[in-house]
Protein backbone atom coordinates (compact mmCIF):
# COMPACT_ATOMS: atom_id res chain seq x y z
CA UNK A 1 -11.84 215.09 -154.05
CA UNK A 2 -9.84 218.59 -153.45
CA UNK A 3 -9.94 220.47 -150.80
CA UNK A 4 -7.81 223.69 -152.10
CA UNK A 5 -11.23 226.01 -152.99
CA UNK A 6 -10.14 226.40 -156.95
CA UNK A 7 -12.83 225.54 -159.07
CA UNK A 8 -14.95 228.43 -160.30
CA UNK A 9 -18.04 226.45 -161.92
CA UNK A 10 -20.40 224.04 -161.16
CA UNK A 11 -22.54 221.75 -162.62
CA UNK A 12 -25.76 220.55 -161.25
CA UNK A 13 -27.47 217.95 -163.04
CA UNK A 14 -31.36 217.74 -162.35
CA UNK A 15 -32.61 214.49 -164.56
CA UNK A 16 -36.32 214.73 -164.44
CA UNK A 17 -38.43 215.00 -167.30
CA UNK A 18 -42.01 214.61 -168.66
CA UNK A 19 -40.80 212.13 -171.15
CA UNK A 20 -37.65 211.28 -172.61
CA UNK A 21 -36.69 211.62 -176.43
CA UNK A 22 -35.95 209.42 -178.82
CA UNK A 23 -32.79 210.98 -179.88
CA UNK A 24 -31.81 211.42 -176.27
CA UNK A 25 -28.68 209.33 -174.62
CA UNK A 26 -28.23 211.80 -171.12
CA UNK A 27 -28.87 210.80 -167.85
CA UNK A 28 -32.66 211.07 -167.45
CA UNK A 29 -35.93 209.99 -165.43
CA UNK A 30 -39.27 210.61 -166.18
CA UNK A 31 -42.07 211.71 -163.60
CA UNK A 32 -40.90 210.61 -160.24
CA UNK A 33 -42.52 213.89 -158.64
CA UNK A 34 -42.24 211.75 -155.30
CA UNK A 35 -38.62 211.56 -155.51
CA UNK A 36 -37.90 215.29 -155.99
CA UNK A 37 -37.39 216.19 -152.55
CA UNK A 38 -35.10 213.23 -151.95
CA UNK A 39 -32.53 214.21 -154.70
CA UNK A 40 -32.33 217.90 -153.77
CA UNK A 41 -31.54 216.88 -150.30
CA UNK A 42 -28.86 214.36 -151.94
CA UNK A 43 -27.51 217.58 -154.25
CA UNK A 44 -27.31 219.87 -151.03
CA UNK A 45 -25.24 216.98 -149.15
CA UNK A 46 -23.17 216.15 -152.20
CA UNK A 47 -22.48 219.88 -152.48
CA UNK A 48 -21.59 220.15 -148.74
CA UNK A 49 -19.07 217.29 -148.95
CA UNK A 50 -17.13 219.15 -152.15
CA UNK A 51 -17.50 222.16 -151.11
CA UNK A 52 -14.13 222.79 -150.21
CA UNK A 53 -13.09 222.32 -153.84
CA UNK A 54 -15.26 225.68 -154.78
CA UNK A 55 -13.67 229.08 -155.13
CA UNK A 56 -14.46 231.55 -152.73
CA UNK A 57 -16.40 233.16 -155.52
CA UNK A 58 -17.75 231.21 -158.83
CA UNK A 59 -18.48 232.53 -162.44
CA UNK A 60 -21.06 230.41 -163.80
CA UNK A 61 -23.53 227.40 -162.11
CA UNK A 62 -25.57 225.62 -164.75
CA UNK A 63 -28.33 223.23 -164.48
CA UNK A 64 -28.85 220.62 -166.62
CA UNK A 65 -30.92 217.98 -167.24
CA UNK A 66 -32.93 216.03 -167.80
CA UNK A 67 -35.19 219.05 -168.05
CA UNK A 68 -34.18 221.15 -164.66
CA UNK A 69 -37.55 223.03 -165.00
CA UNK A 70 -39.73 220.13 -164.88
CA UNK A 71 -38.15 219.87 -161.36
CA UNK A 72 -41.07 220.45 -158.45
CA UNK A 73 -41.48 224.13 -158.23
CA UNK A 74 -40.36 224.29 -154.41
CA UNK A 75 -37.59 222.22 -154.60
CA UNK A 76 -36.04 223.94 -157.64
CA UNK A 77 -36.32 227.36 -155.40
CA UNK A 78 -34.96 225.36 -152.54
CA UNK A 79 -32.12 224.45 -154.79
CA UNK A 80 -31.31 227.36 -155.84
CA UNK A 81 -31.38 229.79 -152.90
CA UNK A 82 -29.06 227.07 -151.53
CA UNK A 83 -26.45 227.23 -154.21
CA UNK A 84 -23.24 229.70 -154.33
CA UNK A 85 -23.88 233.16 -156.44
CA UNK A 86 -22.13 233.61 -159.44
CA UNK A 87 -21.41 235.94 -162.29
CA UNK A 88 -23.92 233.70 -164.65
CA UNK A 89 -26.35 231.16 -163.50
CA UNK A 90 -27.70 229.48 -166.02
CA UNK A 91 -30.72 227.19 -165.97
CA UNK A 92 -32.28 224.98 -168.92
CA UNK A 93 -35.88 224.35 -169.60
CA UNK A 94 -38.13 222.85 -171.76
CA UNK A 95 -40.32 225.57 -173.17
CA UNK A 96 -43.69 223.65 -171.95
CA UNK A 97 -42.62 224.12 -168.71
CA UNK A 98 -42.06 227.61 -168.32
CA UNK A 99 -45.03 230.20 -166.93
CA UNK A 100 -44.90 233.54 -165.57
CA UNK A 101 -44.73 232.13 -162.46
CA UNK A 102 -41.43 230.01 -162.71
CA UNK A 103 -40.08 232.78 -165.00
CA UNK A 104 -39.86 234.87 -161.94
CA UNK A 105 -39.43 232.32 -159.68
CA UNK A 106 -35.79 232.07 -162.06
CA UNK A 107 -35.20 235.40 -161.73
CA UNK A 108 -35.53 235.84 -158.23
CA UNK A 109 -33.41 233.07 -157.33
CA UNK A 110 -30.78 234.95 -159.16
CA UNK A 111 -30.84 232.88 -162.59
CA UNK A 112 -29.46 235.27 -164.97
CA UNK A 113 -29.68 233.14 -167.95
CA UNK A 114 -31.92 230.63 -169.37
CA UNK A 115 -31.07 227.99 -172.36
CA UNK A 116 -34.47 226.67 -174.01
CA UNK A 117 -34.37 224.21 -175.98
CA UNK A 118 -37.11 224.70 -179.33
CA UNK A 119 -35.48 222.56 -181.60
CA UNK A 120 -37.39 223.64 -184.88
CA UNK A 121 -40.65 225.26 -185.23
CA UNK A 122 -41.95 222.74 -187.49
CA UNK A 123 -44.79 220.61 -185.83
CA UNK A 124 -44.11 217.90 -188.13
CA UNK A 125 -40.30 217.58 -187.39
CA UNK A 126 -41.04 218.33 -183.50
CA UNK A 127 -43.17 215.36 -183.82
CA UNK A 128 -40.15 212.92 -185.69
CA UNK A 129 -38.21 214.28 -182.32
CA UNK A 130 -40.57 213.26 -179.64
CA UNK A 131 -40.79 216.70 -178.74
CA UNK A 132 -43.97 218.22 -176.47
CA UNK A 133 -43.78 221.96 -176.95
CA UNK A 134 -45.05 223.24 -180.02
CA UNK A 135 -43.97 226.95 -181.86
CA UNK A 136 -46.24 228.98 -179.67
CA UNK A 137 -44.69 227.52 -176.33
CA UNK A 138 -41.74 228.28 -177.45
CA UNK A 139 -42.96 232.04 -178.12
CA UNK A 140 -44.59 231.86 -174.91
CA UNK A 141 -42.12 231.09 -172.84
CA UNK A 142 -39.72 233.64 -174.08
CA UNK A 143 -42.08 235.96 -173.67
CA UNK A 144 -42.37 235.15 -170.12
CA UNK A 145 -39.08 235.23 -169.68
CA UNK A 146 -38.38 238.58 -170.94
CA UNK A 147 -41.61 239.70 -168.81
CA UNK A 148 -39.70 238.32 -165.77
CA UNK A 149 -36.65 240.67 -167.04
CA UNK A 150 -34.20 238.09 -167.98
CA UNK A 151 -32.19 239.69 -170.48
CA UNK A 152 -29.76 236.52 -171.85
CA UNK A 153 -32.06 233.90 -173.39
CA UNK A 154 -30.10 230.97 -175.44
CA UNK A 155 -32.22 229.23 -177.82
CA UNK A 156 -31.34 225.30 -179.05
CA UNK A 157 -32.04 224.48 -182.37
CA UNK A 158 -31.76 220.94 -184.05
CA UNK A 159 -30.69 220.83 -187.76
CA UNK A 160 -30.37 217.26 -190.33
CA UNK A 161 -33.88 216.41 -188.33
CA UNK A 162 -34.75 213.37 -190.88
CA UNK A 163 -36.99 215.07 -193.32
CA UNK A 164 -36.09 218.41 -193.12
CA UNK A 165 -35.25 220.65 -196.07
CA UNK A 166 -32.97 223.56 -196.33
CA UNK A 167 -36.24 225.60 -196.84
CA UNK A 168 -37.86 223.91 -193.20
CA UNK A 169 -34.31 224.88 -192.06
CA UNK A 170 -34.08 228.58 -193.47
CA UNK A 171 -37.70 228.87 -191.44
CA UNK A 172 -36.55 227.75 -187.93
CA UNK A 173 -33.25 229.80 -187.92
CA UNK A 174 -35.88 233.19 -189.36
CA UNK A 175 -38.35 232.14 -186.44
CA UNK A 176 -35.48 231.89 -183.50
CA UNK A 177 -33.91 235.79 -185.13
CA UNK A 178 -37.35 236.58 -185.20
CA UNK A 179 -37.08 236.04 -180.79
CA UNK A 180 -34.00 238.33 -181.06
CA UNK A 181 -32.35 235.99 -178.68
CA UNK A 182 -28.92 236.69 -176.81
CA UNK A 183 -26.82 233.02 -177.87
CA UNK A 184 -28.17 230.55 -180.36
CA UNK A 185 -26.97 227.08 -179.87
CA UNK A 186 -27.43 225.12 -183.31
CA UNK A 187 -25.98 220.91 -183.07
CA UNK A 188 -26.24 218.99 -185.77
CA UNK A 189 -28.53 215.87 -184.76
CA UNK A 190 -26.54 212.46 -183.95
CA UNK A 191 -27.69 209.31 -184.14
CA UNK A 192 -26.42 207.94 -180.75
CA UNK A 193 -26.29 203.87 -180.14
CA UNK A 194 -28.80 202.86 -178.29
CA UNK A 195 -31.20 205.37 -178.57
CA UNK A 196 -35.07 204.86 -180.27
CA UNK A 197 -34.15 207.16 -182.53
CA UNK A 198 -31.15 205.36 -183.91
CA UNK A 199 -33.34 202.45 -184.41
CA UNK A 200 -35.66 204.12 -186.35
CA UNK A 201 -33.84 206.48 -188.54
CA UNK A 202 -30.10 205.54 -188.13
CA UNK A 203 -30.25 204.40 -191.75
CA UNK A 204 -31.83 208.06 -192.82
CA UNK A 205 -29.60 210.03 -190.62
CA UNK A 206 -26.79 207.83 -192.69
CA UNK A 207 -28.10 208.98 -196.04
CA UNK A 208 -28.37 212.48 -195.46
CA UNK A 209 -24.74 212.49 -193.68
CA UNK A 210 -23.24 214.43 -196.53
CA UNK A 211 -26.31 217.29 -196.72
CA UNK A 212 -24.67 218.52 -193.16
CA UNK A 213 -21.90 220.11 -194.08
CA UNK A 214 -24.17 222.40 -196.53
CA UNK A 215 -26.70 222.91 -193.72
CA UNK A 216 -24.02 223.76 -191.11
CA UNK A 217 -22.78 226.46 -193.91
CA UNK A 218 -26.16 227.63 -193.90
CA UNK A 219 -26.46 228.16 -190.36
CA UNK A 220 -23.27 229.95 -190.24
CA UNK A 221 -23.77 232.09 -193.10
CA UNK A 222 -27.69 232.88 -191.90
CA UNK A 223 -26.43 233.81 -188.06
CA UNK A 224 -23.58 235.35 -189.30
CA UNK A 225 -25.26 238.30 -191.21
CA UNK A 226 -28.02 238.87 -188.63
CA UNK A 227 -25.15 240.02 -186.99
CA UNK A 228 -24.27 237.43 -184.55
CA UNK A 229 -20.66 236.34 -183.53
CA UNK A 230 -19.95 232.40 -184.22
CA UNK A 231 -17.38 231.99 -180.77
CA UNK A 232 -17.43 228.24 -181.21
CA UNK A 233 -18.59 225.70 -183.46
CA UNK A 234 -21.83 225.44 -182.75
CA UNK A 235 -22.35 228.43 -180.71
CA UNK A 236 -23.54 232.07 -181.76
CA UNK A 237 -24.15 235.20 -179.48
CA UNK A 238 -24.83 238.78 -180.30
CA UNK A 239 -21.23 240.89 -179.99
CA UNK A 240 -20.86 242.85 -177.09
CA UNK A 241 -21.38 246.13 -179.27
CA UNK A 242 -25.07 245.28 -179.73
CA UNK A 243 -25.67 244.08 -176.12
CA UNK A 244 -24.56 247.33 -174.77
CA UNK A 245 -21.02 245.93 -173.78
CA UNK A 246 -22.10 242.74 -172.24
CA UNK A 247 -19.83 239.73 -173.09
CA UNK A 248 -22.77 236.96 -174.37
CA UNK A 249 -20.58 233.97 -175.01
CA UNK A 250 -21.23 230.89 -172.02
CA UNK A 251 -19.21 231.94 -169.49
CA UNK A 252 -19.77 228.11 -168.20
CA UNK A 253 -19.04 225.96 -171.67
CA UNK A 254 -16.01 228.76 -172.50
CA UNK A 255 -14.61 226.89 -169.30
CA UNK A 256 -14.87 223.51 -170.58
CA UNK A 257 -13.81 224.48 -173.76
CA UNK A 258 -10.82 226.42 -172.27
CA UNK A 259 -9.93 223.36 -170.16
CA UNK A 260 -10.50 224.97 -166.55
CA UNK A 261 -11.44 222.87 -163.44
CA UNK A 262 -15.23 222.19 -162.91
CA UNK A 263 -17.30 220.57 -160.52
CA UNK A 264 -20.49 218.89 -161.30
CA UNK A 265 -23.24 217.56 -158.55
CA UNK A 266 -25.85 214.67 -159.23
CA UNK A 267 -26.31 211.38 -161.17
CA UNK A 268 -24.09 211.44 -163.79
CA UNK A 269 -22.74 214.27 -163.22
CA UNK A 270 -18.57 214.62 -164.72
CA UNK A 271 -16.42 216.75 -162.59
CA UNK A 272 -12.67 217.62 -163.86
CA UNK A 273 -9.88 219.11 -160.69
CA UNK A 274 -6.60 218.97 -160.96
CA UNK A 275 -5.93 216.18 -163.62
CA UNK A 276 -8.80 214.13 -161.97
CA UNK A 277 -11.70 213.13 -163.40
CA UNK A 278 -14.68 211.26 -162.34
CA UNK A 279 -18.35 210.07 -163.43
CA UNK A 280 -20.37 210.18 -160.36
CA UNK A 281 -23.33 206.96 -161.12
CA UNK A 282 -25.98 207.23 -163.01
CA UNK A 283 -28.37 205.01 -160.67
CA UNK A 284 -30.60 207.20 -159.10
CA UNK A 285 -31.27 205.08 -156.50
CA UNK A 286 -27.80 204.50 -155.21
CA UNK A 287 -27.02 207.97 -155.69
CA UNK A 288 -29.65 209.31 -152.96
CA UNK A 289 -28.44 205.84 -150.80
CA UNK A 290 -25.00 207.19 -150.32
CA UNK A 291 -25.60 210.84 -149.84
CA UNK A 292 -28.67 209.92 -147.78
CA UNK A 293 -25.83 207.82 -145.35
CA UNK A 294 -23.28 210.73 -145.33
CA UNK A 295 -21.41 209.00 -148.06
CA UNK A 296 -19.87 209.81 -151.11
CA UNK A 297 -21.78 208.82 -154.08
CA UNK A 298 -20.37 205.61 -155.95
CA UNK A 299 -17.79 207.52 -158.73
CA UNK A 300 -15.89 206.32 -161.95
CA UNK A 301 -12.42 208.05 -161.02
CA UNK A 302 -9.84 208.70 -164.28
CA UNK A 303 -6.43 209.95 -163.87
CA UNK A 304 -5.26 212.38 -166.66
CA UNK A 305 -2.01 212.18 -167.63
CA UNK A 306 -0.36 215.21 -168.87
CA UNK A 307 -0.56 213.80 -172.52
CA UNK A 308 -4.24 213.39 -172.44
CA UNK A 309 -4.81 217.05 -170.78
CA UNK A 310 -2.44 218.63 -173.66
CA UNK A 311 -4.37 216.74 -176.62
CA UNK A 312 -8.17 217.59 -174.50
CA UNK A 313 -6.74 221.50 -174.72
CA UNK A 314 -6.07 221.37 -178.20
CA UNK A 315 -8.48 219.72 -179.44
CA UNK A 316 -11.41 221.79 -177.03
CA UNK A 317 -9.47 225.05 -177.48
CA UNK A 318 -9.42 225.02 -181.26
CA UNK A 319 -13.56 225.15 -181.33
CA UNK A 320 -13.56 228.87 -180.65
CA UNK A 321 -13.03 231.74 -182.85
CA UNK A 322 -9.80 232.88 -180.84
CA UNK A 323 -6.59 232.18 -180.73
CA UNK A 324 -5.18 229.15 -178.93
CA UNK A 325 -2.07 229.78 -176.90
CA UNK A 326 0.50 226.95 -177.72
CA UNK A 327 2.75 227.63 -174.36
CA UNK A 328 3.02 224.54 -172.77
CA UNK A 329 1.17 222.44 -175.60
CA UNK A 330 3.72 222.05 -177.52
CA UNK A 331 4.21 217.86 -177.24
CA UNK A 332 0.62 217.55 -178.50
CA UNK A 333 0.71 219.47 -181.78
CA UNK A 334 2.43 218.05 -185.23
CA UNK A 335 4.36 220.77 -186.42
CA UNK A 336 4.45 218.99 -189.79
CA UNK A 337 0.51 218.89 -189.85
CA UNK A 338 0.23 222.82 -188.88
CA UNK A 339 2.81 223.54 -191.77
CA UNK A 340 0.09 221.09 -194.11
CA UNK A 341 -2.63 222.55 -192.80
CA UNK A 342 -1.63 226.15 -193.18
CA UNK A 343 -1.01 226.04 -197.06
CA UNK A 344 -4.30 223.98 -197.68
CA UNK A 345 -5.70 227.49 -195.67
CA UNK A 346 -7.31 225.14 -193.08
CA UNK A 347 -5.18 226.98 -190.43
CA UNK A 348 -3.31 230.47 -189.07
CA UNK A 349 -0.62 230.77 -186.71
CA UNK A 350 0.85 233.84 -184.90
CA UNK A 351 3.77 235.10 -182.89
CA UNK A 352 7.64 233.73 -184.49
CA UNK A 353 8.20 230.63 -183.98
CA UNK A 354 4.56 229.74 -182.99
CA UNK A 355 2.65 231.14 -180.55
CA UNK A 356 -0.83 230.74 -181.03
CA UNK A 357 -3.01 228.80 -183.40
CA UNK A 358 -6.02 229.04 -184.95
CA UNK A 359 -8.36 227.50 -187.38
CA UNK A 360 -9.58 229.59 -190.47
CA UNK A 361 -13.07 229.64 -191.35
CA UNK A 362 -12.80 227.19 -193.82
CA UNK A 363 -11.25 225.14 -191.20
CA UNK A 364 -14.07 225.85 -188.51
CA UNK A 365 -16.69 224.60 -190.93
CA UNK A 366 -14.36 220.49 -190.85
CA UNK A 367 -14.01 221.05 -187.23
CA UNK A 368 -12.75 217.98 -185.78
CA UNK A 369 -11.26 216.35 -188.61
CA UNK A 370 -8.78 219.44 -189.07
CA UNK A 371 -8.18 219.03 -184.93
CA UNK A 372 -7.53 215.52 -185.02
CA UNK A 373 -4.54 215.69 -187.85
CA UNK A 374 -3.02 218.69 -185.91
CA UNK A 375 -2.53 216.37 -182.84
CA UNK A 376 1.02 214.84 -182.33
């Protein structure tokens, strides 16, 4: 799709997992050990046919899944001694799935960080979530990791889990400190259409709506005084002045939300290069089909207009704790709304007339509703 080597980060979507759940709406398949060595082969050829649109050198690869650990053990190696270094590689795993053995097996395929998703570390609300690991494999596998000497572990954590109290919540988010993790990555739990989980507690979820807002405060205020920085709206990471300089924040999800090009490989996959977009298909079988015949992968292609890539950067840009440079942005922000906004203390600006905006901590805590008004 580009052919001018500008894009800096890559995503690599690996959708294989034990079991898929309930809550879950991404691109997934479960088991299909047989076809792991098929849709590595289609990721290297996808990745040869784009890989004129990388940079010469990249700052962050991710994988994602799907769980990208449950991947066979020889063809995630094979993967990624085949990628391009970069300045962070991050993997995600289920905690289940990582041992000692694919610890280092991470580590000395240059992975440099790893995202795990626990969730809680209540068995009963791990159960409500379809979830497999239990609090000890969660313990475990940081362990491992930290035996393997990776030194930035995120952890995921699920809050508004139906039937979860502020006191189950206070426990998980004491549990995770208690792991002294680098980032902490806390979402509130949606009820998307579709899902099983929708089905069988969209009503709940519905009820409870108006608890969030207290739990997100929570979270906040309880990750806040351990000491960790909140960079973005659902996002924590230790400062660099207790992680002996090191900057902790995603390198990989500051470029999405800081609107910079990025290429992703596999089914489903979104890439974003020079006001292009596409959705490469989620059919696994058509996906290896193409690549397997030399062929570009069937795609959904959208063209941004400039409009649309203004209002994306406000809107994204505004989720982290710093400023938002308003050069060039200008069409897609209400003036009016920022003058509103400001005296209700939902907003700052800096710089005469308006150079940079910001939202206040009161306004972090209604996010997108305080985003949406501020759009022209």
């Amino acid at each position: 799709m580009s052919s001018r080597g500008v894009v800096r980060h890559l995503y690599v979507h690996l959708p294989f997992c034990a079991s898929r759940c309930g809550y879950c709406d991404f691109v997934t398949v479960v088991g299909r050990h047989g076809q792991h060595r098929a849709y590595v082969d289609a990721l290297l050829a996808e990745l040869d046919l784009e890989r004129g649109a990388l940079a010469p050198e990249l700052e962050s690869v991710f994988l994602g899944g799907g769980t990208p650990t449950f991947t066979e053990p020889l063809e995630l190696e094979r993967l990624l001694r085949a990628l391009p270094p970069a300045l962070e590689v991050t993997v995600e795993a289920n905690p289940e799935t990582v041992t000692a053995a694919l610890a280092s097996l991470l580590r000395e395929c240059g992975v440099n960080r790893v995202s795990l998703g626990a969730q809680s570390f209540q068995p009963r609300l791990l159960e409500v979530l379809d979830r497999r690991a239990g609090p000890d494999d969660v313990r475990r596998a940081v362990y491992a990791l930290r035996d393997a000497k990776i030194d930035n572990i995120s952890l995921d954590l699920i809050y508004g889990i139906p039937g979860q109290s502020a006191a189950d919540l206070d426990a998980d988010l004491s549990e995770a400190l208690a792991l002294e993790p680098e980032h902490l990555s806390c979402y509130e739990l949606e009820a998307k259409p579709g899902t099983r989980f929708t089905h069988a507690h969209g009503v709940e979820l519905s009820r409870q709506a108006e608890a969030m807002e207290s739990y997100f405060e929570r979270v906040v205020a309880r990750l806040r005084a351990a000491g960790y920085r909140w960079y973005e709206t659902a996002n924590f990471c230790r400062p660099a002045a207790l992680a002996d300089g090191r900057d902790l924040r995603s390198r990989h999800n500051l470029a999405y939300w800081r609107g910079r090009d990025y290429l992703g490989l596999g089914i489903g996959a979104v890439s974003t290069i020079e006001g292009r977009r596409w959705r490469t298909t989620p059919r696994l079988g058509a996906y290896l089909a193409a690549l397997a015949g030399g062929r570009t992968p069937p795609r959904e292609l959208e063209e941004l207009s400039a409009d649309v890539r203004r209002s994306e950067r406000v809107l994204l840009g505004l989720r982290l704790d710093e400023p938002l440079a308003l050069a060039g942005l200008e069409g897609a922000v209400d003036w009016g709304a920022v003058e509103r906004l400001e005296r209700l203390g939902l907003v700052s600006r800096d710089g005469e007339p308006m150079e940079a905006l910001a939202l206040t901590p009161h306004g972090r805590f209604l996010g997108g509703g305080v985003t949406a008004e501020l759009l022209a």
